[in-house]
C-alpha atoms as a PDB file:
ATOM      1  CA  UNK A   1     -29.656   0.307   7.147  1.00  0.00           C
ATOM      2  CA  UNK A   2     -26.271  -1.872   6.803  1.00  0.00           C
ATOM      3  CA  UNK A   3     -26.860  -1.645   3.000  1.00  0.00           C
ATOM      4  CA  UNK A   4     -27.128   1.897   2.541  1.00  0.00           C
ATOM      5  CA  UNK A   5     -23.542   2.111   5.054  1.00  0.00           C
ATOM      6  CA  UNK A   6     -21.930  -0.877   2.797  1.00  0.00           C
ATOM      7  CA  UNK A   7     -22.513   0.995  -0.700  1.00  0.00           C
ATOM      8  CA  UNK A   8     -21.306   4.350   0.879  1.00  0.00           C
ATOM      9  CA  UNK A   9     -18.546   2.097   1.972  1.00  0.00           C
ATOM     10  CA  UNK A  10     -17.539   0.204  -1.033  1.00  0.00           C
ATOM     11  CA  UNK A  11     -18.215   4.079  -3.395  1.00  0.00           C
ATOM     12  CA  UNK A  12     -15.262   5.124  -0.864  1.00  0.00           C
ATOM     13  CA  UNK A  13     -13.025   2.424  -1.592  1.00  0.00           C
ATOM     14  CA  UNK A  14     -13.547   2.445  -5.086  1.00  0.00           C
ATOM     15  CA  UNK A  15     -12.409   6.171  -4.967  1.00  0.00           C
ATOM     16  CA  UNK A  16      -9.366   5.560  -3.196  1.00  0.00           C
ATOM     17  CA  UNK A  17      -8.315   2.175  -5.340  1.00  0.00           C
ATOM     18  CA  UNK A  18      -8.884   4.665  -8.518  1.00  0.00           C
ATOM     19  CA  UNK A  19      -6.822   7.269  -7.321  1.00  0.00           C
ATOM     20  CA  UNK A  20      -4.399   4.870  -6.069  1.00  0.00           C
ATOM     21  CA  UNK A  21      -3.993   3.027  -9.870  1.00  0.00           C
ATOM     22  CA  UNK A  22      -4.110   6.779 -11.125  1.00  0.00           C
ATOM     23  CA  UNK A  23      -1.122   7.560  -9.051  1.00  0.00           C
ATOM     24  CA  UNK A  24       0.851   5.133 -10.191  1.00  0.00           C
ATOM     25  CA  UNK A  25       0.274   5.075 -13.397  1.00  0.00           C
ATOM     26  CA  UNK A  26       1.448   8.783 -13.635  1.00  0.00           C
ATOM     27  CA  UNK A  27       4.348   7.467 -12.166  1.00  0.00           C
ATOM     28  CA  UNK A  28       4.855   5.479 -14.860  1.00  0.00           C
ATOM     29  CA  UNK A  29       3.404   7.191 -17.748  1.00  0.00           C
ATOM     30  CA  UNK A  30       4.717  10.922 -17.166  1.00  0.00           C
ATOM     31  CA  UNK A  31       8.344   9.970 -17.478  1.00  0.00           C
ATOM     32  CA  UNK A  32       7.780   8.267 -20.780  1.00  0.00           C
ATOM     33  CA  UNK A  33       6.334  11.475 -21.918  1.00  0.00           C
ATOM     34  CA  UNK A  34       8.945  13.589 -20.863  1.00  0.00           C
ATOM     35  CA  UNK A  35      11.178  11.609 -22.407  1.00  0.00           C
ATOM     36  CA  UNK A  36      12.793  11.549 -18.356  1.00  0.00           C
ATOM     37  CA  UNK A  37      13.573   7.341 -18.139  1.00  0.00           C
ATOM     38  CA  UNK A  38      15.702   8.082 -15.253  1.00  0.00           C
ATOM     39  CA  UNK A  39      13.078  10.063 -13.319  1.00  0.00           C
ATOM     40  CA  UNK A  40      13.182   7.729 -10.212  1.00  0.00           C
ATOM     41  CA  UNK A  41      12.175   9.754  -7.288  1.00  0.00           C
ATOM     42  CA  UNK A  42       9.400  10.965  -9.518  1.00  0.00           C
ATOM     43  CA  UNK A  43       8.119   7.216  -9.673  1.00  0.00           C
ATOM     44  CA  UNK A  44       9.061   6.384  -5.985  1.00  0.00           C
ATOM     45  CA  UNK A  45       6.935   9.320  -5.076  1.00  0.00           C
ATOM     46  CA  UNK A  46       3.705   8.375  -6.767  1.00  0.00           C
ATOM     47  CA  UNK A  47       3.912   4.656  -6.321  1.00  0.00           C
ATOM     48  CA  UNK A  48       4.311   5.203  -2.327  1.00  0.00           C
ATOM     49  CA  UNK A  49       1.207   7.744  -2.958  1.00  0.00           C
ATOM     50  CA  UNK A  50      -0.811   5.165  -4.911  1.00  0.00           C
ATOM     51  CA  UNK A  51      -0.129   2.043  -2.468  1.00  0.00           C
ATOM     52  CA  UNK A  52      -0.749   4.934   0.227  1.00  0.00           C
ATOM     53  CA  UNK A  53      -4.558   4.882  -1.589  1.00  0.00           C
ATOM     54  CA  UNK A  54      -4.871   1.266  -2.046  1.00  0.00           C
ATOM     55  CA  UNK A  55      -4.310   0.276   1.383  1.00  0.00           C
ATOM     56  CA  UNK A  56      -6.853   2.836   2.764  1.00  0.00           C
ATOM     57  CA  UNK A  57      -9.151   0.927   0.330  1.00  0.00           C
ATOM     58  CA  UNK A  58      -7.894  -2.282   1.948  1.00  0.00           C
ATOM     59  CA  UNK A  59      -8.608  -1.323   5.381  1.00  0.00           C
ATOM     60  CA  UNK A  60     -12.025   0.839   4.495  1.00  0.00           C
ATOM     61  CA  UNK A  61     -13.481  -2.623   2.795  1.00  0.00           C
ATOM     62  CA  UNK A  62     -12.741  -4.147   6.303  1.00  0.00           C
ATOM     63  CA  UNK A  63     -15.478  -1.683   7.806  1.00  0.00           C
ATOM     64  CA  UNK A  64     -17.875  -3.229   5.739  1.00  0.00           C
ATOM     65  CA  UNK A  65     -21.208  -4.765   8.286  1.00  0.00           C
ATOM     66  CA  UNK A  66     -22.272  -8.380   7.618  1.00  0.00           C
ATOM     67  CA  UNK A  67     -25.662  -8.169   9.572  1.00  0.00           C
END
C-alpha cells in the first residue's frame, strides 16, 4: 500500500515543481515579450510564487514512506 501513497506522492510534487519552473519562467519570459526589461516587481512576484511551489515539492517528497 506504501507504493500506491509514494506515486500519488511523487505525481504531487511533480505538479508543484512544474508549476513552480512555470512561474518563474513567466517571470522571466513575459517581460522580454513586452518589451518591459525593467518590470521588476513583475519578476519578484512570480519567482517568490515559483520557489513558493518548489518548496512545497521539497517538503511533500519528505512524506514519502520507506517501509
Amino acid at each position: 500500500m506504501h507504493t500506491v501513497h509514494n506515486e500519488r506522492i511523487k505525481l504531487l510534487a511533480a505538479a508543484a515543481n512544474h508549476i513552480g519552473v512555470g512561474a518563474i519562467l513567466a517571470g522571466i519570459v513575459a517581460p522580454m515579450i513586452r518589451g518591459d526589461i525593467n518590470a521588476v516587481t513583475s519578476f519578484a512576484i512570480r519567482l517568490l510564487i515559483g520557489l513558493d511551489f518548489l518548496w512545497l515539492a521539497y517538503i511533500l517528497l519528505g512524506r514519502l514512506r520507506t517501509s
